[in-house]
Protein backbone atom coordinates (compact mmCIF):
# COMPACT_ATOMS: atom_id res chain seq x y z
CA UNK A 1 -46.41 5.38 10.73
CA UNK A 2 -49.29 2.73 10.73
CA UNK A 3 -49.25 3.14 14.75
CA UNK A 4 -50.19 6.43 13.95
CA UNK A 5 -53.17 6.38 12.55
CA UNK A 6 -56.43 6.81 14.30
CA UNK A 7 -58.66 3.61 15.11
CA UNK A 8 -61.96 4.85 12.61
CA UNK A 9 -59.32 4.40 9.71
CA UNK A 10 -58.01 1.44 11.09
CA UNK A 11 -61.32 -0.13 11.05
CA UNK A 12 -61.99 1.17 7.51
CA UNK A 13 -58.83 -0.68 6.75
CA UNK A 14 -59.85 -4.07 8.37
CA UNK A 15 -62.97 -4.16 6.02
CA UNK A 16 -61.41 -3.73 3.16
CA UNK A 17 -60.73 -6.79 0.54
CA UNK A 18 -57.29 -9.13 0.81
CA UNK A 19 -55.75 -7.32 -2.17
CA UNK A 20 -55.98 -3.69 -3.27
CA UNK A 21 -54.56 -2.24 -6.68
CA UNK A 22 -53.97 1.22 -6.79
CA UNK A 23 -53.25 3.39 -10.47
CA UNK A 24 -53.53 6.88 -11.30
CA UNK A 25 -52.32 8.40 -13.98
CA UNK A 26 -48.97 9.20 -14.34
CA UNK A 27 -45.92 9.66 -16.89
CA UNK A 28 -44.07 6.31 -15.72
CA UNK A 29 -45.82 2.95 -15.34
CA UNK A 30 -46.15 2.27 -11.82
CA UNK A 31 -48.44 -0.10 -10.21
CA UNK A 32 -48.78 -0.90 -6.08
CA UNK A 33 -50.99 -4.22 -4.97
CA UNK A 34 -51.27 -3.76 -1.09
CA UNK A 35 -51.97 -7.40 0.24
CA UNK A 36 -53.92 -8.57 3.49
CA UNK A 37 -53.22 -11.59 5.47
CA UNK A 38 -54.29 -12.33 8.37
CA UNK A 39 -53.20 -9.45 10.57
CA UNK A 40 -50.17 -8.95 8.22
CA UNK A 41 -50.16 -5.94 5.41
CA UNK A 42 -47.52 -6.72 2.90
CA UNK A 43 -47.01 -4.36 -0.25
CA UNK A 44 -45.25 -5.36 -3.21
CA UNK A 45 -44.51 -2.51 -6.47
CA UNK A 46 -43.65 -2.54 -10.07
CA UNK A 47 -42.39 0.50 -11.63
CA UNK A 48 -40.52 1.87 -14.78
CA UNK A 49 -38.94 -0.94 -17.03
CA UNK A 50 -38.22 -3.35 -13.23
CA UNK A 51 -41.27 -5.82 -14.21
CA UNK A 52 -40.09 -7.78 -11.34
CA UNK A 53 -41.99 -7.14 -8.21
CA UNK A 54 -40.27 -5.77 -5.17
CA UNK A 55 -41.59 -5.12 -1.24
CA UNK A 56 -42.34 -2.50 -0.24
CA UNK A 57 -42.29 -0.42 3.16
CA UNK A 58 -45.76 1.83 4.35
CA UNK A 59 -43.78 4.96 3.82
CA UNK A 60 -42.75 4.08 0.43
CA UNK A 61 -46.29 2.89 -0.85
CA UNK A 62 -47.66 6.62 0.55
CA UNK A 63 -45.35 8.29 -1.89
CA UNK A 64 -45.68 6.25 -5.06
């Protein structure tokens, strides 16, 4: 998916910050930090009553 994308966005991407919170209202508490190091992208999630973080995959962040 992230091979994908077109090399504008993926300099957009490179210039953003190390860590990125995204939240939009919704009925369930749901909260994505997408994390950059280095050249790695690592995404970690919280949602519902699961306060304990979990990884997640590209595909998954796009649909939360």
């Amino acid at each position: 998916m992230y091979a994908e994308i077109d090399a504008a966005t993926k300099q957009r991407i490179a210039i953003l910050p190390s860590r990125v919170k995204v939240a939009k209202k919704h009925d369930q508490y749901s909260l994505t930090v997408f994390i950059k190091k280095g050249m790695g992208l690592f995404i970690r999630g919280v949602s519902g009553d699961n306060q304990e973080p979990v990884e997640l995959l590209f595909e998954d962040a796009l649909t939360r």
